[in-house]
Protein backbone atom coordinates (compact mmCIF):
# COMPACT_ATOMS: atom_id res chain seq x y z
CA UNK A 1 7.35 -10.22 -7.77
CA UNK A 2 6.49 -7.64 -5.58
CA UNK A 3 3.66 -6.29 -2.72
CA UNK A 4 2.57 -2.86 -2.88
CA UNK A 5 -0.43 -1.31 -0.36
CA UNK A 6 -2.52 0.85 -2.17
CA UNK A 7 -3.62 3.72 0.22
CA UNK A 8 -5.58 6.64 1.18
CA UNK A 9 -3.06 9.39 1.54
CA UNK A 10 -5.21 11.19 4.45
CA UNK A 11 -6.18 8.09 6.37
CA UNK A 12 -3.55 5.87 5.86
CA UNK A 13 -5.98 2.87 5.30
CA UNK A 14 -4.66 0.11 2.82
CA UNK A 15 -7.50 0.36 0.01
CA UNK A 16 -5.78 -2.58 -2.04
CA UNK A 17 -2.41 -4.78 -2.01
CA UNK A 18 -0.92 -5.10 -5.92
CA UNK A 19 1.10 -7.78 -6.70
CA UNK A 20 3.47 -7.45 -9.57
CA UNK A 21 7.18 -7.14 -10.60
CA UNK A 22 9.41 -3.73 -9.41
CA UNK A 23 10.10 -2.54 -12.56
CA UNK A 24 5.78 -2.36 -13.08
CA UNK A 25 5.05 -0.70 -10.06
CA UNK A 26 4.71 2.50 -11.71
CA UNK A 27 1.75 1.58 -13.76
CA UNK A 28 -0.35 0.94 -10.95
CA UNK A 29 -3.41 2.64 -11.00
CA UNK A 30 -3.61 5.50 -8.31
CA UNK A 31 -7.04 8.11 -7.56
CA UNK A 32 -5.59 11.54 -6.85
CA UNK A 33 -5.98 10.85 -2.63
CA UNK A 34 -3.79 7.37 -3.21
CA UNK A 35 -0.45 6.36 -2.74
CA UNK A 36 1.72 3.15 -2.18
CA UNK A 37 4.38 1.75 -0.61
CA UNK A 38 6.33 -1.73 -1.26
CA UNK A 39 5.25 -4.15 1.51
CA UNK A 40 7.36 -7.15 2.22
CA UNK A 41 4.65 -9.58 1.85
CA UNK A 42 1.01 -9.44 1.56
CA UNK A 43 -0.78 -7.54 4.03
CA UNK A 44 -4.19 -7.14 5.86
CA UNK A 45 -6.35 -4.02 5.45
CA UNK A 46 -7.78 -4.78 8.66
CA UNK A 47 -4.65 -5.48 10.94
CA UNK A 48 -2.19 -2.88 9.25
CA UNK A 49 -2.02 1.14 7.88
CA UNK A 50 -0.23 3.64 6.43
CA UNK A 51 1.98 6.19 8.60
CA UNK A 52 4.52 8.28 7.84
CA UNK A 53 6.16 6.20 4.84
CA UNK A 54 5.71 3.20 7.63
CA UNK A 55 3.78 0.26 7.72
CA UNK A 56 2.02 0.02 11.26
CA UNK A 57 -0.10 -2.30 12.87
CA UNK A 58 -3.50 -1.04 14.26
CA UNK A 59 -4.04 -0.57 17.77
């Protein structure tokens, strides 16, 4: 299995974290603003975001 932040592609802000295996992560259901990355574990919305490919603690 696999992590995978669900984002907002202007703000960077993690809308959602997917679990599920690699080989599903194309089926995930995106809006036309979202995008996601592969995270190593299971994140928090409110500590970390999206930047540049990168995922970034808040300051």
């Amino acid at each position: 299995m696999a992590y995978y932040a669900v984002y907002d592609k202007s703000s960077g802000e993690i809308e959602n974290v997917v679990e599920c295996p690699e080989f599903l992560s194309d089926t995930i259901h995106l809006d036309g603003n979202q995008s996601y990355l592969q995270v190593e574990s299971q994140v928090s919305p409110q500590e970390y975001l999206i930047f540049k490919d990168s995922l970034v603690l808040k300051s």
